[in-house]
Structures are given as C-alpha cells and as structure tokens.
PDB file of N, CA and C in Angstrom:
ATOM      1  N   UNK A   1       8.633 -27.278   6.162  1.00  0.00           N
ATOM      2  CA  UNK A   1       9.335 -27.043   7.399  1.00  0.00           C
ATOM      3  C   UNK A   1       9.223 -25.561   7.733  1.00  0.00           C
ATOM      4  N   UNK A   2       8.768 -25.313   9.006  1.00  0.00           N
ATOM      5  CA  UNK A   2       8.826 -23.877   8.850  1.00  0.00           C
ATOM      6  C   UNK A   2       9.145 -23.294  11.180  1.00  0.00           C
ATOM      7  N   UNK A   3       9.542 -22.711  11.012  1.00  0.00           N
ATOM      8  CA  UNK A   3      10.364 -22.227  12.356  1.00  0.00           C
ATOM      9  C   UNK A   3       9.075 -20.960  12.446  1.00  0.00           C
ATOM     10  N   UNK A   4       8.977 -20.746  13.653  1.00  0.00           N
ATOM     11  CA  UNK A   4       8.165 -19.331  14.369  1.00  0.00           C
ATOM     12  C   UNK A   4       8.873 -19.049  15.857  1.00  0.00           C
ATOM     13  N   UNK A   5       8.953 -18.196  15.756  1.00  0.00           N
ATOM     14  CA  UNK A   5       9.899 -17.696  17.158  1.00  0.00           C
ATOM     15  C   UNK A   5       9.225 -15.955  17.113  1.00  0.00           C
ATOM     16  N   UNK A   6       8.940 -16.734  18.868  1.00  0.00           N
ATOM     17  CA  UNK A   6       8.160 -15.348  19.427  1.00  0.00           C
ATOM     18  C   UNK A   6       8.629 -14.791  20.370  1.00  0.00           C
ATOM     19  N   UNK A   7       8.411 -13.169  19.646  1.00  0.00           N
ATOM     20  CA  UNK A   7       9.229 -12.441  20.552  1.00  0.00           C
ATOM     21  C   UNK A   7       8.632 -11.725  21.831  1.00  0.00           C
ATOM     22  N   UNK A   8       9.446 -11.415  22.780  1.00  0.00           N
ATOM     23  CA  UNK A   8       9.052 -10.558  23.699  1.00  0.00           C
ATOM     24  C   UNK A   8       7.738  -9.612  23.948  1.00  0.00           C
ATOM     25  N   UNK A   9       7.438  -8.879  22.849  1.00  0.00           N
ATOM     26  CA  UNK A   9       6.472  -7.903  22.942  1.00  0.00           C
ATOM     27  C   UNK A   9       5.332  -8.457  22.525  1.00  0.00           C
ATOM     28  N   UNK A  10       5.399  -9.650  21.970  1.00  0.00           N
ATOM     29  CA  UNK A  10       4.282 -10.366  20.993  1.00  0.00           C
ATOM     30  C   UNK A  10       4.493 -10.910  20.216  1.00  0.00           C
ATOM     31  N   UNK A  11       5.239 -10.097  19.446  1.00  0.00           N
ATOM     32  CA  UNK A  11       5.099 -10.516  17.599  1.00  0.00           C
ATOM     33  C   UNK A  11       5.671 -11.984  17.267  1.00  0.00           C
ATOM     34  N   UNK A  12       5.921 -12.349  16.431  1.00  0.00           N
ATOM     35  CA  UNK A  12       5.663 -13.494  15.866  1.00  0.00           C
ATOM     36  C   UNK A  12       6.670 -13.171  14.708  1.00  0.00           C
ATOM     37  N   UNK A  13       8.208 -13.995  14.549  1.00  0.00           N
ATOM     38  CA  UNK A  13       8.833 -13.921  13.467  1.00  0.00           C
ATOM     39  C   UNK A  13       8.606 -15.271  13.009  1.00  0.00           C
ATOM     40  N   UNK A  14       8.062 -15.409  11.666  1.00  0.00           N
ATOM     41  CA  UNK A  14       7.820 -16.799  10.621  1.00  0.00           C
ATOM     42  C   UNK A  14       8.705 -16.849   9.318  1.00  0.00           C
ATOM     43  N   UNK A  15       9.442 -18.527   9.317  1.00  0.00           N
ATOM     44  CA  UNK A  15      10.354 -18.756   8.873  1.00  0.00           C
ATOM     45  C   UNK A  15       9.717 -19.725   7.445  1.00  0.00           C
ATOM     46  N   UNK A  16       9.050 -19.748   6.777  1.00  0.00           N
ATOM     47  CA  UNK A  16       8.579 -20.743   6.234  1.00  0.00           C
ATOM     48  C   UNK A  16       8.996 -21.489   5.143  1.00  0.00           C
ATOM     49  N   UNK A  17      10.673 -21.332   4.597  1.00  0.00           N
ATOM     50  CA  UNK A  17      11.070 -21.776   3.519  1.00  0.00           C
ATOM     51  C   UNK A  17      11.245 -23.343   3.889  1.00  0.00           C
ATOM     52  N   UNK A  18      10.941 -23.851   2.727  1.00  0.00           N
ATOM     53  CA  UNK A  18      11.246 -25.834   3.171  1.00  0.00           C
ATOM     54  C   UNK A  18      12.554 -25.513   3.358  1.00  0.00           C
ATOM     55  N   UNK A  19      12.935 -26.656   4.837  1.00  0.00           N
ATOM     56  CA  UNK A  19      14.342 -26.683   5.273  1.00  0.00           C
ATOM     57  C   UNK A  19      14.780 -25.829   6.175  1.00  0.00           C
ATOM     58  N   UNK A  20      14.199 -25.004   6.400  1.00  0.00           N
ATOM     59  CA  UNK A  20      14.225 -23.696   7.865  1.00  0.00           C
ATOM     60  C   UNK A  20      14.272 -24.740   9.272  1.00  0.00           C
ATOM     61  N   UNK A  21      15.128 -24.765   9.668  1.00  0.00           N
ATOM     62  CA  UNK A  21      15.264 -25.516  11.008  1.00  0.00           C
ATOM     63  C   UNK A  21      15.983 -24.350  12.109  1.00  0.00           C
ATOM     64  N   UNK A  22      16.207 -24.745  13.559  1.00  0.00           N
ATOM     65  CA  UNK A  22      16.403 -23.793  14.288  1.00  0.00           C
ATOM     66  C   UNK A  22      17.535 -24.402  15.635  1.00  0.00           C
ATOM     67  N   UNK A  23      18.731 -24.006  15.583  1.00  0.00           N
ATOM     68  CA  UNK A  23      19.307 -24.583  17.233  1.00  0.00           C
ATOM     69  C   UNK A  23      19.314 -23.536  17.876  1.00  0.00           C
ATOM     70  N   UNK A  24      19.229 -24.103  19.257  1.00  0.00           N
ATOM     71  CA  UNK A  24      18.887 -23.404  20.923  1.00  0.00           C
ATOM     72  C   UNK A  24      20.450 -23.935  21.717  1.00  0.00           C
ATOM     73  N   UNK A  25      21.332 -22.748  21.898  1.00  0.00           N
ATOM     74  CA  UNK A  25      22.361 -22.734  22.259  1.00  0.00           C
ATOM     75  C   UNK A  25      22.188 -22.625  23.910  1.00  0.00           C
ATOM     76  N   UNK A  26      22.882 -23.135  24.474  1.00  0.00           N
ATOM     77  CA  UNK A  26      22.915 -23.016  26.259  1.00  0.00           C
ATOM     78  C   UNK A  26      23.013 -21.587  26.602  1.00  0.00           C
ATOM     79  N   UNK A  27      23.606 -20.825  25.954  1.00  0.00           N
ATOM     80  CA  UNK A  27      23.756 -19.197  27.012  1.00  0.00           C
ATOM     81  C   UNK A  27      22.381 -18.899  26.276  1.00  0.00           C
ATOM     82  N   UNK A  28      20.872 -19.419  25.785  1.00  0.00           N
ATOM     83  CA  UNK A  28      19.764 -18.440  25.353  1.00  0.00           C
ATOM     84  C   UNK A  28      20.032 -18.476  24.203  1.00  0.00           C
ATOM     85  N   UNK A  29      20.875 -18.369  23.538  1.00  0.00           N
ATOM     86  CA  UNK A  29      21.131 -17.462  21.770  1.00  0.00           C
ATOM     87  C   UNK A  29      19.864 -18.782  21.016  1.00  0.00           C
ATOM     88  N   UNK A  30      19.723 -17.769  20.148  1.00  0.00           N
ATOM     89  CA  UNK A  30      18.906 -19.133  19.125  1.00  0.00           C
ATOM     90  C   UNK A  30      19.443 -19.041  17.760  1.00  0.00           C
ATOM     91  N   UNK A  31      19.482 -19.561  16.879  1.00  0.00           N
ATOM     92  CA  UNK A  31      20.200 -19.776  15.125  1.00  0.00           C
ATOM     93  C   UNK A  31      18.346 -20.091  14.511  1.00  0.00           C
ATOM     94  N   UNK A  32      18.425 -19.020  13.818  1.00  0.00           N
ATOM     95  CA  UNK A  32      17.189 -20.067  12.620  1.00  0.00           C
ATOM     96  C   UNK A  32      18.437 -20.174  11.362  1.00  0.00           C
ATOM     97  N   UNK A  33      18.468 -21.292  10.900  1.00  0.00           N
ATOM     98  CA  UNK A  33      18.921 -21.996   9.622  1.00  0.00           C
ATOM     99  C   UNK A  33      17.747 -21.973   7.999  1.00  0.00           C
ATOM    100  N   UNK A  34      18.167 -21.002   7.567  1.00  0.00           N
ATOM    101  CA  UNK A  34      17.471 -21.147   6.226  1.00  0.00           C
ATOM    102  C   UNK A  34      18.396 -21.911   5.123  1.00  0.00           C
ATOM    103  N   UNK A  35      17.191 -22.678   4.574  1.00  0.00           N
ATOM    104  CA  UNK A  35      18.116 -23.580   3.993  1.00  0.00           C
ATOM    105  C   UNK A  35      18.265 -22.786   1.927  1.00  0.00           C
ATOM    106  N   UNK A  36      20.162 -22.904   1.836  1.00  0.00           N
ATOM    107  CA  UNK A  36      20.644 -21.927   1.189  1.00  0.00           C
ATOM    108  C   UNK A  36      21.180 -20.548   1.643  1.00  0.00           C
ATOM    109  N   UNK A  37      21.104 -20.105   2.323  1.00  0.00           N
ATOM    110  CA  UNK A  37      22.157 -19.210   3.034  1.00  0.00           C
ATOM    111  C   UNK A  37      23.118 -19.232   3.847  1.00  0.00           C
ATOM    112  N   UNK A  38      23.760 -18.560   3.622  1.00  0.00           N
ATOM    113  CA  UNK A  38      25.103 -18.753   4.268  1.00  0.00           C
ATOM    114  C   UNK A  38      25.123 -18.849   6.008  1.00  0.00           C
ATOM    115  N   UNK A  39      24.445 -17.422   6.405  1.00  0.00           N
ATOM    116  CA  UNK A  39      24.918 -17.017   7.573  1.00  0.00           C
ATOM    117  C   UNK A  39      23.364 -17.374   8.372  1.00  0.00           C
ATOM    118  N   UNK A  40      23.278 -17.517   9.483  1.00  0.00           N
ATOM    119  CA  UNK A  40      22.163 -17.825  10.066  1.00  0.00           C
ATOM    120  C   UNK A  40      21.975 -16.757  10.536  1.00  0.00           C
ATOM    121  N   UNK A  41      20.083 -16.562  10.805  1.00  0.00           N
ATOM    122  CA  UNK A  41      19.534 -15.628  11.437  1.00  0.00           C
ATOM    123  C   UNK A  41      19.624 -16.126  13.057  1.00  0.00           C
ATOM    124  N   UNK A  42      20.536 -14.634  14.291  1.00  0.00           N
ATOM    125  CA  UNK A  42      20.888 -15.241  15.121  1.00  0.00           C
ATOM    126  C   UNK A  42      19.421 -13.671  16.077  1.00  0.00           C
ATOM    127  N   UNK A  43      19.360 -14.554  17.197  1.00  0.00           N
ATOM    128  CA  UNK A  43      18.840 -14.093  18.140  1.00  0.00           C
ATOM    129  C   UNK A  43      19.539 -14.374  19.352  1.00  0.00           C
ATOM    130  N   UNK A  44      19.464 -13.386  20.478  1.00  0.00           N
ATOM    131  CA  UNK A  44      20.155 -13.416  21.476  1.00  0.00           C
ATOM    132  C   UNK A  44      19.126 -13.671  22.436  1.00  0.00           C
ATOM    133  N   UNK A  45      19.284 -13.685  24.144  1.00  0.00           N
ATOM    134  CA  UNK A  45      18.502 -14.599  24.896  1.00  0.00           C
ATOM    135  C   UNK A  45      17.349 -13.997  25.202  1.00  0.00           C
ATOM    136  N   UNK A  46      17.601 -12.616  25.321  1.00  0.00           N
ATOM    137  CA  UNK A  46      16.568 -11.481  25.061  1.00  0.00           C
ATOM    138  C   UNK A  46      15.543 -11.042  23.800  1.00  0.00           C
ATOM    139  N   UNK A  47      15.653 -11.521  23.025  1.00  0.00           N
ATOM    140  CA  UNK A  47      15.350 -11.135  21.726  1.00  0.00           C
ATOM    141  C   UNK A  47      14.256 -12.062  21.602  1.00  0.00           C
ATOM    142  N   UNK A  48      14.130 -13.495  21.938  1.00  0.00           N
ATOM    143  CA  UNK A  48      13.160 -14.180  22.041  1.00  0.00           C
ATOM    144  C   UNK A  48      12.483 -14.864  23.290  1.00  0.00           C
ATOM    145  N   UNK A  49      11.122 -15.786  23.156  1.00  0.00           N
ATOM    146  CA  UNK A  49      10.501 -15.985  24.309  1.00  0.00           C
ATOM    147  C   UNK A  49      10.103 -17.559  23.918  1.00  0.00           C
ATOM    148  N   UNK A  50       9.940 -17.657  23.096  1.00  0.00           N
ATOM    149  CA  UNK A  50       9.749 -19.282  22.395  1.00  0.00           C
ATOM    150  C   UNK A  50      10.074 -19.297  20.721  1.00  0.00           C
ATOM    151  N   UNK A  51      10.057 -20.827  20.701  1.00  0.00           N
ATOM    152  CA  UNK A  51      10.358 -20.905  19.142  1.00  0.00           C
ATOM    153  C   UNK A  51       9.412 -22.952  19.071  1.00  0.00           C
ATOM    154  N   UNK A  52       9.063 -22.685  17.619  1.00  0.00           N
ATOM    155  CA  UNK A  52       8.386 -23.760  17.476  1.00  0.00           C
ATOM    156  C   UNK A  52       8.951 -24.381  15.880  1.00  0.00           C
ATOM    157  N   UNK A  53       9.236 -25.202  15.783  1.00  0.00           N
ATOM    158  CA  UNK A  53       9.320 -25.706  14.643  1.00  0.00           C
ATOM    159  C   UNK A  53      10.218 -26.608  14.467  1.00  0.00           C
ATOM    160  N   UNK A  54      10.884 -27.056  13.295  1.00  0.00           N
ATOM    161  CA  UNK A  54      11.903 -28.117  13.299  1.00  0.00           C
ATOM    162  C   UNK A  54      13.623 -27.964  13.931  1.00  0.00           C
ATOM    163  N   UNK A  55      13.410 -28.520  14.900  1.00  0.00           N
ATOM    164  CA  UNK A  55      14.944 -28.041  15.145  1.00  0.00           C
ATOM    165  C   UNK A  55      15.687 -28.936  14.844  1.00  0.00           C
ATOM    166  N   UNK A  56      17.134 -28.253  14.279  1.00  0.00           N
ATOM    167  CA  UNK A  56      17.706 -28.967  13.604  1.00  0.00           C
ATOM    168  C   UNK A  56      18.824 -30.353  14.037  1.00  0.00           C
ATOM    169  N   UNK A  57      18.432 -31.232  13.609  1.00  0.00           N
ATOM    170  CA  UNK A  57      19.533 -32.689  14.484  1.00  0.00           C
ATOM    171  C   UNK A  57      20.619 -32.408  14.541  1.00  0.00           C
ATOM    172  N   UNK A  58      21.040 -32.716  16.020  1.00  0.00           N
ATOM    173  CA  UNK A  58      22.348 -32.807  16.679  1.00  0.00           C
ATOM    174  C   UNK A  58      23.512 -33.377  16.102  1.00  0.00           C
ATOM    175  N   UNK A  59      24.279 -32.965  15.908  1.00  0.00           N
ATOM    176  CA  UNK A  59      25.748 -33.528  15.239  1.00  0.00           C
ATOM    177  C   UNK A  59      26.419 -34.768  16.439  1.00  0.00           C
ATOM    178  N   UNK A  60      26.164 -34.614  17.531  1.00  0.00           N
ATOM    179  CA  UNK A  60      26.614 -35.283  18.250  1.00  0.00           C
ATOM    180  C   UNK A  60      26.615 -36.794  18.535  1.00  0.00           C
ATOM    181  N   UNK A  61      27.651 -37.530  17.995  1.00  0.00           N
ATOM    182  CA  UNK A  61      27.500 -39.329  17.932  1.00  0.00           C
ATOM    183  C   UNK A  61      27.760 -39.705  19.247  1.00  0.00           C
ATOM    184  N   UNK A  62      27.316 -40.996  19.421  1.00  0.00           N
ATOM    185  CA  UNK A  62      27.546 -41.479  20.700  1.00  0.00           C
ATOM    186  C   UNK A  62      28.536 -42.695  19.907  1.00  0.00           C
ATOM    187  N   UNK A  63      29.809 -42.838  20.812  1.00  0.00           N
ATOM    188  CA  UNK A  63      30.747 -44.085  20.317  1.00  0.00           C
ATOM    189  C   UNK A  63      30.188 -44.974  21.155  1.00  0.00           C
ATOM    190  N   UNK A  64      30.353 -46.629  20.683  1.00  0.00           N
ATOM    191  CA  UNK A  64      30.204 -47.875  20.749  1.00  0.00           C
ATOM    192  C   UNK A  64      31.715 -48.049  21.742  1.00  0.00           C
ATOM    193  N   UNK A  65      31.275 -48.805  23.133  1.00  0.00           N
ATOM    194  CA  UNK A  65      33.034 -49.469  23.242  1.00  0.00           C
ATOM    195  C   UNK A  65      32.547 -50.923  23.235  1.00  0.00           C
TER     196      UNK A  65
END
C-alpha cells in the first residue's frame, strides 16, 4: 500500500509503508495514515495538488429501515 501526494512546486511526497492509506477532508486538508503511528501526517489545501493511493474506507454506515 503506498500513498504519493504531489505537491505544488513538483515534488512528490512517497508514503510506502504497507498500510499507508490517506483521507481527503472537505475544507482541502489531506491526512496520510501510516500504519503504527499515532498522529497523522496532515497537509493543508495549499500544501498539496493531488494524491494517489489507497484511501482509507469510510466509517460511515448506511441504516436499514
């Protein structure tokens, strides 16, 4: 599993530990999730331009009526 998120000027930040997944928050912000650490690597809406890799599944259930 591995996350790449590219930034503004060019460059290319690569995430490649198995389990590196990534959420895309509505105001822009992005989270890469390394898996085993605590705190996530956060980017703001500026800071990046794309991101490619596993993003991580939605917590969100849909109820049955």
């Amino acid at each position: 599993m591995t996350v790449k998120v590219t930034l503004p000027g060019g460059g290319l930040d690569s995430y490649m530990r198995f389990g590196d997944t990534y959420v895309e928050y509505g105001d822009g912000s992005l989270d890469v999730i390394r898996m085993g650490v605590k705190a996530a690597l956060r980017y703001t809406s500026d800071e990046w331009i794309g991101v490619e890799g596993d993003r991580k599944p939605s917590k969100t259930r849909f109820f049955r009526r």
